[in-house]
Protein backbone atom coordinates (compact mmCIF):
# COMPACT_ATOMS: atom_id res chain seq x y z
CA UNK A 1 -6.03 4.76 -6.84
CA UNK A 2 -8.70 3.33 -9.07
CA UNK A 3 -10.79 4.41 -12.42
CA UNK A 4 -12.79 7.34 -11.31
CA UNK A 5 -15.37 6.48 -14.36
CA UNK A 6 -16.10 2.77 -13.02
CA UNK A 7 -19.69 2.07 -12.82
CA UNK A 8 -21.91 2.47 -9.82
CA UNK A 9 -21.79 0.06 -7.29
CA UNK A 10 -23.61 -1.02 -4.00
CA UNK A 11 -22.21 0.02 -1.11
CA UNK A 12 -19.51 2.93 -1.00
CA UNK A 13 -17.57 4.51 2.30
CA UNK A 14 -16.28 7.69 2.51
CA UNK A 15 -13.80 8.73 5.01
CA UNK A 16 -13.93 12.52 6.51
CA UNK A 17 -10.54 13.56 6.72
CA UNK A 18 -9.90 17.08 6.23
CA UNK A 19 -10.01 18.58 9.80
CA UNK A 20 -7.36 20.59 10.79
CA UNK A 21 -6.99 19.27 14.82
CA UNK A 22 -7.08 22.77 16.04
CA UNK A 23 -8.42 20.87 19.17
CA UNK A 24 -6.09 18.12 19.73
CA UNK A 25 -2.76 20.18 20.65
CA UNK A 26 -0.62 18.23 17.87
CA UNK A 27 -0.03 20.93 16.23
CA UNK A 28 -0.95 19.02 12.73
CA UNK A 29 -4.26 17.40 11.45
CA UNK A 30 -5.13 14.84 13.43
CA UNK A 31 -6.22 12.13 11.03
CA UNK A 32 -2.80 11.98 10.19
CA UNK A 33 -1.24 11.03 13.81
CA UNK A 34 0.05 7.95 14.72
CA UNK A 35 -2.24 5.12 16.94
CA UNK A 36 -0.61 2.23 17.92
CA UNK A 37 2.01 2.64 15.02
CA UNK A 38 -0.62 3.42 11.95
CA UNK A 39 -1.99 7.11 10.95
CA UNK A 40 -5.62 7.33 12.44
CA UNK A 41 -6.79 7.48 8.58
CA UNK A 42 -4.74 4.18 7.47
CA UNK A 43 -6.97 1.99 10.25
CA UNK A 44 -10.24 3.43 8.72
CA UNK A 45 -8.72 2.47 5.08
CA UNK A 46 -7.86 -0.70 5.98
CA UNK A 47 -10.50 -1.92 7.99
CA UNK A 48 -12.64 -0.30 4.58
CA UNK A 49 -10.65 -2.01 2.54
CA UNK A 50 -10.39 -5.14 3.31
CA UNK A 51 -13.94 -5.61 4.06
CA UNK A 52 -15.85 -8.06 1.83
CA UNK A 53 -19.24 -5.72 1.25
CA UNK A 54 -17.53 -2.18 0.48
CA UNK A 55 -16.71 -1.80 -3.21
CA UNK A 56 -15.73 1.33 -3.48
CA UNK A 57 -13.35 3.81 -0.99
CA UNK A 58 -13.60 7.51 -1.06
CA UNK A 59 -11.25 9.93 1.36
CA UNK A 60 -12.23 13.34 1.97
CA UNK A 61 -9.35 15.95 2.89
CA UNK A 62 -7.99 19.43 3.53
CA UNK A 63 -6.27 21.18 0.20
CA UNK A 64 -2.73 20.65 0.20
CA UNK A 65 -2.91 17.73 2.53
CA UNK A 66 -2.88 15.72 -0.61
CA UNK A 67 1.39 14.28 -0.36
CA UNK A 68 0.26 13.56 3.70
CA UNK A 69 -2.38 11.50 2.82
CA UNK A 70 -0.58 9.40 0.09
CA UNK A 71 2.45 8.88 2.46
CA UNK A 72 -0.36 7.84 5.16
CA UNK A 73 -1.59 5.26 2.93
CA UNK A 74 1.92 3.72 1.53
CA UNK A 75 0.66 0.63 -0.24
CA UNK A 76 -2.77 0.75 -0.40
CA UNK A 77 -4.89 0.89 -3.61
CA UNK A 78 -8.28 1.44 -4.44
CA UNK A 79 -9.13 4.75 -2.89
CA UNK A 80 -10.43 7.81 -4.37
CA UNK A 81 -9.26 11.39 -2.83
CA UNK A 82 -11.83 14.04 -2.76
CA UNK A 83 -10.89 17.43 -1.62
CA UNK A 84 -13.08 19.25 1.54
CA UNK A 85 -14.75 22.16 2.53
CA UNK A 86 -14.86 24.73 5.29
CA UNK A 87 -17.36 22.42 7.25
CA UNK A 88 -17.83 18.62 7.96
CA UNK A 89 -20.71 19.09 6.10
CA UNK A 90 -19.16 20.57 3.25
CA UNK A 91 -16.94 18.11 2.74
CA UNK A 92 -19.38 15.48 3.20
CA UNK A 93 -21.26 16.99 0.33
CA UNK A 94 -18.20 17.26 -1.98
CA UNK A 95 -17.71 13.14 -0.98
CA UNK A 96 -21.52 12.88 -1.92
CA UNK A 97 -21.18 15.15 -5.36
CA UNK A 98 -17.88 12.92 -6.35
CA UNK A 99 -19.77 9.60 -5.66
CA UNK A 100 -22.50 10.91 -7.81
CA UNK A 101 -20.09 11.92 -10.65
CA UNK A 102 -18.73 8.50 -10.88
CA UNK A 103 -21.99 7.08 -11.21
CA UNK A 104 -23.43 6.80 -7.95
CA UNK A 105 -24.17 3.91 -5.79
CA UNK A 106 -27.30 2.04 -3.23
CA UNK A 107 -25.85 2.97 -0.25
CA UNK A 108 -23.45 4.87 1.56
CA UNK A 109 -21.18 4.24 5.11
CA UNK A 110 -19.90 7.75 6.42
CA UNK A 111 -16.97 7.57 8.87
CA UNK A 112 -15.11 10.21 10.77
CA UNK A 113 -11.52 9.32 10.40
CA UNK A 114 -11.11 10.56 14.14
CA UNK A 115 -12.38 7.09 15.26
CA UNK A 116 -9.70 5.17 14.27
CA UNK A 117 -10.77 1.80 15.77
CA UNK A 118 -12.92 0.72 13.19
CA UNK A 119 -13.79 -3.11 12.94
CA UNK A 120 -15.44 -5.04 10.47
CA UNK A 121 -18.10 -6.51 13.18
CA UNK A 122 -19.82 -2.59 13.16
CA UNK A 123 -19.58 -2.37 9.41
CA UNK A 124 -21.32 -6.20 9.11
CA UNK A 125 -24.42 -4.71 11.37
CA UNK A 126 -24.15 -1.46 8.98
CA UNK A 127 -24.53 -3.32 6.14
CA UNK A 128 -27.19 -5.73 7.12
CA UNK A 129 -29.43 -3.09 8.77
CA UNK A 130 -29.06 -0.72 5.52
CA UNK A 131 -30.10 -3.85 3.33
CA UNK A 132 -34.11 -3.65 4.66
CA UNK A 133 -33.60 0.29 5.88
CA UNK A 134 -33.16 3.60 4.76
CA UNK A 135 -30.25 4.52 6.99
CA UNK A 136 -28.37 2.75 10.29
CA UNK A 137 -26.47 3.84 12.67
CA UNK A 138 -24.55 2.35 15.79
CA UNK A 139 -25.63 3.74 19.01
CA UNK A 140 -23.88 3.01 22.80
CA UNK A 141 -26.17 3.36 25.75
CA UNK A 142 -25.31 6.32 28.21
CA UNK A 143 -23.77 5.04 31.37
CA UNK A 144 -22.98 7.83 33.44
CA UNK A 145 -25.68 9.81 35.60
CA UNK A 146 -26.99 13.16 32.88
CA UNK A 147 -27.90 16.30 33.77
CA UNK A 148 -29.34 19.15 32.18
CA UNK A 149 -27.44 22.53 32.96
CA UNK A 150 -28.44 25.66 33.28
CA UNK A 151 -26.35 29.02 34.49
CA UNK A 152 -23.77 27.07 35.29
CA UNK A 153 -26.11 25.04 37.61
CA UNK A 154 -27.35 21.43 37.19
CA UNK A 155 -30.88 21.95 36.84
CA UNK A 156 -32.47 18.24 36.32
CA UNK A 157 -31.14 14.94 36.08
CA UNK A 158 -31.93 13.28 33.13
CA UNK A 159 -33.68 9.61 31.97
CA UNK A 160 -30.01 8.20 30.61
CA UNK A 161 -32.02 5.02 29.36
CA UNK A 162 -33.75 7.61 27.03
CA UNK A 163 -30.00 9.24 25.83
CA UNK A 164 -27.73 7.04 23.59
CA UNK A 165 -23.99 8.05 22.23
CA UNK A 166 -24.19 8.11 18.37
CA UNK A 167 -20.98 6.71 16.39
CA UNK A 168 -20.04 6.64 12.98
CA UNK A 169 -19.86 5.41 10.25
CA UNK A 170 -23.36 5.85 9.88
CA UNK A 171 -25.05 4.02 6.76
CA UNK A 172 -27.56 5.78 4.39
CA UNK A 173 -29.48 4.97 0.66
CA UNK A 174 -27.58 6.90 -1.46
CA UNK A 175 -29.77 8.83 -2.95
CA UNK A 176 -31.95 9.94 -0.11
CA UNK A 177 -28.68 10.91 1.39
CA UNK A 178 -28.15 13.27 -1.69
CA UNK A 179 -31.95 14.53 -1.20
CA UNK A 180 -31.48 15.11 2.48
CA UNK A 181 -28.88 17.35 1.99
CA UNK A 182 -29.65 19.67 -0.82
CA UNK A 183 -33.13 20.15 1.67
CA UNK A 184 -30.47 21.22 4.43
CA UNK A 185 -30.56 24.80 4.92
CA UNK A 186 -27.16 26.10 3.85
CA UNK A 187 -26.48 28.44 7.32
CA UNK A 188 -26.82 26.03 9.55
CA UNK A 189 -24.20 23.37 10.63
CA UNK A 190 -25.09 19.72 11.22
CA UNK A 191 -22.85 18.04 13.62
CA UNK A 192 -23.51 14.36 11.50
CA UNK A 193 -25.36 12.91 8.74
CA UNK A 194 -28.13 11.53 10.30
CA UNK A 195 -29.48 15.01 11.73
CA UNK A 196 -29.63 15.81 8.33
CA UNK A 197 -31.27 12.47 7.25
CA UNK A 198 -33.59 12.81 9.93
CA UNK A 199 -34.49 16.42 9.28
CA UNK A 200 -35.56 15.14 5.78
CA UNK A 201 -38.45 13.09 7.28
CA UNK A 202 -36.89 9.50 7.16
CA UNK A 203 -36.72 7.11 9.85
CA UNK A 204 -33.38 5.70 11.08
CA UNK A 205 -32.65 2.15 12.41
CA UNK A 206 -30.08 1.80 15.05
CA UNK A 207 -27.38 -1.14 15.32
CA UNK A 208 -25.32 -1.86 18.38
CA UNK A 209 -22.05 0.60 18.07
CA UNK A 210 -18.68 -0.58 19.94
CA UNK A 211 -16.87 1.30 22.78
CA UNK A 212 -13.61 1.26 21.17
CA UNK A 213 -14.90 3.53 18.27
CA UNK A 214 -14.49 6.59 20.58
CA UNK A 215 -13.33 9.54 19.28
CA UNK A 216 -10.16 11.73 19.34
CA UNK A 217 -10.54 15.35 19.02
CA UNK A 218 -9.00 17.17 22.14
CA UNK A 219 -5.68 17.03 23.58
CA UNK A 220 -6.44 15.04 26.85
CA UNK A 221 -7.87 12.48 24.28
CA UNK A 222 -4.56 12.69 22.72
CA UNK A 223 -2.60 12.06 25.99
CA UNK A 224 -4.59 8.87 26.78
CA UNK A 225 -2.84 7.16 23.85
CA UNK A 226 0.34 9.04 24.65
CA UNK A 227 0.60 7.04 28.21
CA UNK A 228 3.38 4.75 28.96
CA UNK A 229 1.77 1.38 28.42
CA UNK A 230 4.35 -1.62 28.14
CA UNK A 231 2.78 -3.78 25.00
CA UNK A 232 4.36 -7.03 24.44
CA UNK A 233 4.48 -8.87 21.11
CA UNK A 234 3.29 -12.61 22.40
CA UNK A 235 3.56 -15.64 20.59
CA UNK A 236 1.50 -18.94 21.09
CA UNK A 237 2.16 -22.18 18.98
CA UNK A 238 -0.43 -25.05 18.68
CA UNK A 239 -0.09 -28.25 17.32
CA UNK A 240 -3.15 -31.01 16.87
CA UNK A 241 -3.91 -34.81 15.25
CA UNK A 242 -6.53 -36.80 14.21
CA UNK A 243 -7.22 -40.17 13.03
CA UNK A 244 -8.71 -40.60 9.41
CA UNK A 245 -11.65 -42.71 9.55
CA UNK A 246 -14.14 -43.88 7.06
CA UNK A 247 -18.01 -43.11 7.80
CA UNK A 248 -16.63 -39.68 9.30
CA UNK A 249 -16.94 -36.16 7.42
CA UNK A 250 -13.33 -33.96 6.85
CA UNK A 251 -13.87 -30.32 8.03
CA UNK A 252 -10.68 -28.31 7.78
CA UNK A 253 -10.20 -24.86 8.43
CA UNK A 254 -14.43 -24.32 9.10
CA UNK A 255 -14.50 -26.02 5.31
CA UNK A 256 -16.13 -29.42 4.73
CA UNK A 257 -14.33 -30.70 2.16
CA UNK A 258 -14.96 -34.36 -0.04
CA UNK A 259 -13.23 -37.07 0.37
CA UNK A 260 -13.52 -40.79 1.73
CA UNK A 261 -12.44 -40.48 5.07
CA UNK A 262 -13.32 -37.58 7.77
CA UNK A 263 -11.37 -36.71 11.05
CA UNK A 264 -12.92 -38.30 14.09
CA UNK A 265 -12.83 -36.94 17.24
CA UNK A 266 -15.05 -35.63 19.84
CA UNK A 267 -16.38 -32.00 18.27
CA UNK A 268 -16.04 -32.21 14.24
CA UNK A 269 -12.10 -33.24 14.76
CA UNK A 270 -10.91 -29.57 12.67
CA UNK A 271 -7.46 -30.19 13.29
CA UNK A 272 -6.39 -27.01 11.49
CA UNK A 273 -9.46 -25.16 13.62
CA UNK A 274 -7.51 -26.47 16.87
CA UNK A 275 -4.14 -25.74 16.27
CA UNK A 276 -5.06 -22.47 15.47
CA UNK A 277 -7.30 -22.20 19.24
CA UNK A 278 -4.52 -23.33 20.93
CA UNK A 279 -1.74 -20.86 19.47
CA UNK A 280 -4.37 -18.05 20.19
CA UNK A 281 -5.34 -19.32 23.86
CA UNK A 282 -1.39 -19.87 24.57
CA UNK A 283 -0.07 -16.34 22.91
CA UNK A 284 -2.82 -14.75 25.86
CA UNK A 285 -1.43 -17.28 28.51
CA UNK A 286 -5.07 -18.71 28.99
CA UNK A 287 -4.24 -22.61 28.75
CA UNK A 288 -5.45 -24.72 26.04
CA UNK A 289 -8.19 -26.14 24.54
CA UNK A 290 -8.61 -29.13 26.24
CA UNK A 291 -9.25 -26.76 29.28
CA UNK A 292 -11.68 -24.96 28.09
CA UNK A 293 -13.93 -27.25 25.80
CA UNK A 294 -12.85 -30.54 27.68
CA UNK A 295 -13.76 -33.54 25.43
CA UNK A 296 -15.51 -35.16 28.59
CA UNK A 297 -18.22 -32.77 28.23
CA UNK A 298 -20.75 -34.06 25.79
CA UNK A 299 -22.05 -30.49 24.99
CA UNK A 300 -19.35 -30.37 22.95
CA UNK A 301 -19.91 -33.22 21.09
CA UNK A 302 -20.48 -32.81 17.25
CA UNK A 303 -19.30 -28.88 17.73
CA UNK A 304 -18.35 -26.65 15.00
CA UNK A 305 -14.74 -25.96 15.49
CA UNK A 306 -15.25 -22.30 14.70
CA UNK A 307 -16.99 -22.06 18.06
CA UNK A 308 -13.53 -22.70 19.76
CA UNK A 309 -11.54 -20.02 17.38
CA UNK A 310 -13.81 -17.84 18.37
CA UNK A 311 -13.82 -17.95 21.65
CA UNK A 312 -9.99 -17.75 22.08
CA UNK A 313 -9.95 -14.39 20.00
CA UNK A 314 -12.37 -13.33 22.44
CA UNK A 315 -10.46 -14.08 25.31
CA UNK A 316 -7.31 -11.74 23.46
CA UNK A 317 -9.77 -8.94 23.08
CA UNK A 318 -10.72 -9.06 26.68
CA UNK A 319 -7.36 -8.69 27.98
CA UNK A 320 -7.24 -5.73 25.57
CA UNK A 321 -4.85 -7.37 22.84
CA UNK A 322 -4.98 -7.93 19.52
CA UNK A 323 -4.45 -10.50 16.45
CA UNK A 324 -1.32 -9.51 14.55
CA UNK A 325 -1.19 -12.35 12.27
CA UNK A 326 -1.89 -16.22 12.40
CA UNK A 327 0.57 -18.84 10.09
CA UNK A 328 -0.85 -22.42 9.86
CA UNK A 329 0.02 -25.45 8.09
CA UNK A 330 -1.71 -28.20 7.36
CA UNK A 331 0.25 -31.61 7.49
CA UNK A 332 -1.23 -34.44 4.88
CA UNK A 333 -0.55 -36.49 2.19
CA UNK A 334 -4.54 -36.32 1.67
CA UNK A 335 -6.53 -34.48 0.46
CA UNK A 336 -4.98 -31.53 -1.43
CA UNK A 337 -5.37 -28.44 0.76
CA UNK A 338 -4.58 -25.83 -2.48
CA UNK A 339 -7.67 -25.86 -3.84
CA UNK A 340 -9.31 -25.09 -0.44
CA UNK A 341 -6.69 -22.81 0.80
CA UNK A 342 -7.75 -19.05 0.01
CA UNK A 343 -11.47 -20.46 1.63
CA UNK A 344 -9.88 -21.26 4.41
CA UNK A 345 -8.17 -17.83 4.55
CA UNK A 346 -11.15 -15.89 4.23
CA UNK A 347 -13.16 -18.18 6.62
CA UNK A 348 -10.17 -17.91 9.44
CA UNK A 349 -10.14 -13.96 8.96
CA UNK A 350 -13.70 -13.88 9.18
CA UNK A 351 -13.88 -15.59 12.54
CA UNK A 352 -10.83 -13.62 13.70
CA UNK A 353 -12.42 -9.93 12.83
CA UNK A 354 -8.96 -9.74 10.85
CA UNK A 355 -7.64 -9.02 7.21
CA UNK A 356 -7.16 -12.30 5.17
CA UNK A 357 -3.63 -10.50 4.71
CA UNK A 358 -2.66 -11.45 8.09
CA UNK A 359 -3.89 -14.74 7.59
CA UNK A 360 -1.62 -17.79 6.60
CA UNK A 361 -2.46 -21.48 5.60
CA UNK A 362 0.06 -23.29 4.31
CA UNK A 363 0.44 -27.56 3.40
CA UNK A 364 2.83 -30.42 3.44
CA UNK A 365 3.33 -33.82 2.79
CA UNK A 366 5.93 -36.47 5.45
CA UNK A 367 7.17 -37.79 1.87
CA UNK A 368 4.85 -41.11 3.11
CA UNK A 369 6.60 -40.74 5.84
CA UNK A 370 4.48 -41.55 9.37
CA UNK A 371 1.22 -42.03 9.85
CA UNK A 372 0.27 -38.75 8.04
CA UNK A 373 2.18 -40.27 5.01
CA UNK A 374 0.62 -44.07 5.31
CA UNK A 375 -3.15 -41.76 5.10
CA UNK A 376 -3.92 -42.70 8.56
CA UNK A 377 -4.29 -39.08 9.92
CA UNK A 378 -3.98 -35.81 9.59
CA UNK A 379 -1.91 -33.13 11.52
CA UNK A 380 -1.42 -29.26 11.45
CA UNK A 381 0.89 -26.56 13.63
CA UNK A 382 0.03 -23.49 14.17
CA UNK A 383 1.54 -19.86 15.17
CA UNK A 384 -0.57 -16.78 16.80
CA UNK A 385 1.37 -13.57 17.24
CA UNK A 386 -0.57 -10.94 18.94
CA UNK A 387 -0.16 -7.55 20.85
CA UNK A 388 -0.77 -7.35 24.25
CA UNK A 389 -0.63 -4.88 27.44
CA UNK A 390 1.93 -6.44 29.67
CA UNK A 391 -0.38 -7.77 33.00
């Protein structure tokens, strides 16, 4: 855990962990059960964590759940715990009151740790809406037909296009925050932040939320991720050349790097970039590159590489899978990749919605060897390991 006294920063998250799951028929808090092998409070870390724009990580909990939550988080760093109160609300103030101790901060991102599939794509509209607002939240239209009820009756069907499902984590200045809530009357209960926020008089933008930040509170929510579902660990491997050439510029791994010769091809010839797209589109069974971005089709001409990665992780996502972790190597005896590598990381992880821990890129020479040792091109492999529901 890090220096409580470090100086304030821009944008902090706090976690609300310190339910009990009286609700969810586990019999133990909730934030602290297992999804898809991880406590539900380890995925909100993480995805916290790891996220370029969040400097600072605070966890609010139940006493005594103190040894649970530091078991929970085995080998993470750079979290504060702050102990709860009787309420969400009270323990959202505590998480407020320790922020402020420490020196306080611009803005805030509140999450419930009962929505455990956090992704950085939310927390990147979060953070861009709370740069020109005073608070942002992410919203999902209603689908289903509602009602209004009455004496057990339905009484009047309702405009849904005026009704939208809030999520968290909702993003607010600091300090208004802080202002909002001391103005909250102290008997009555505020089921999220921006009620209060609101109550205080200030306007809230709204960003687009994502359906799999729903969140588990009751038992039957509980049994959904209890069901039998057969998930396979898949593997895809891609493998890609291109001829040096002078005139042409060298992208590699979404980088444009110096040198005197560039990769020619029909998009901008990223060889690492199409590896990598057809490990992903081959781990989901969904063909190859060539199949989907055919070089005959001049659209793609000239096209940024990233385009391609992009749309293969898409393709996992929509067959409900995910990106485990991606291993690349970059085969050359020109130029040296080092220097570039931890871009590239970032860059890859970026387009992949992933951690830059689970990304790899890695570089060899042929020993002259070949054509990639003679300088006449450059090659790269690549290796996509994913999760997937077994079709």
């Amino acid at each position: 855990m890090s220096d409580s006294t470090a100086p304030a920063q821009q944008n902090h998250a706090l976690i609300v962990a310190a339910g009990q799951g009286e609700r969810s028929g586990l019999g133990r808090p909730k934030q602290f059960a297992p999804v898809d092998g991880q406590p539900m409070v380890r995925r909100c870390a993480t995805c916290f964590l790891d996220h370029k724009d969040i400097d600072r990580l605070w966890i609010v909990i139940g006493s005594g759940q103190e040894a649970e939550l530091i078991k929970a988080l085995d080998g993470l760093s750079n979290y504060e715990i702050v102990i709860g109160g009787a309420t969400r609300q009270d323990s959202v103030r505590n998480g407020l009151m320790a922020i402020a101790a420490a020196g306080g901060g611009k803005n805030v991102l509140i999450h419930d740790a009962a929505r455990p599939y956090l992704s950085h794509v939310v927390i990147d509209r979060l953070v861009a809406s709370i740069a020109r607002e005073s608070a942002a939240i992410p919203v999902l239209p209603t689908i289903d037909t509602a009602i209004k009820i009455a004496e057990g009756y339905a009484r009047e069907t309702l405009d849904r296009s005026k009704i939208w499902r809030v999520q968290t984590p909702q993003a607010f200045d600091f300090e208004k925050l802080i202002e909002a809530h001391e103005r909250w009357p102290a008997d009555k209960d505020a089921t999220d932040d921006a009620q209060i926020f609101k109550a205080a008089g200030y306007e809230i933008a709204i960003v687009e939320g994502d359906e799999a930040l729903k969140k588990y509170t009751t038992a039957d929510d509980f049994a959904e991720l209890s069901e039998q579902k057969i998930m396979q660990i898949r593997t895809g491997m891609g493998f890609d050349v291109h001829q040096l050439a002078v005139g042409e510029e060298l992208w590699l791994g979404g980088l444009k790097i110096e040198h005197d010769k560039g990769l020619a091809g029909h998009s901008d010839a990223d060889v690492l970039l199409h590896a990598l797209t057809d490990a992903l589109l081959g781990a989901a069974g969904a063909g190859d590159i060539g199949d989907h971005f055919p070089p005959s089709d001049p659209k793609w001409r000239g096209a940024s590489s990233d385009k391609f990665v992009a749309f293969a992780a898409s393709v996992i996502k929509e067959k409900g899978g995910r990106i485990n972790n991606v291993d690349m190597t970059v085969i050359c005896e020109a130029p040296r990749i080092k220097p570039h590598r931890e871009a590239m990381r970032q860059n890859i992880a970026d387009i992949l919605d992933i951690s830059v821990s689970q990304v790899s890129v890695k570089a060899t020479t042929t020993e002259s060897l070949g054509f990639t040792g003679r300088g006449e091109g450059i090659a790269a492999q690549a290796i996509a390991t994913i999760t997937m529901e077994q079709e």
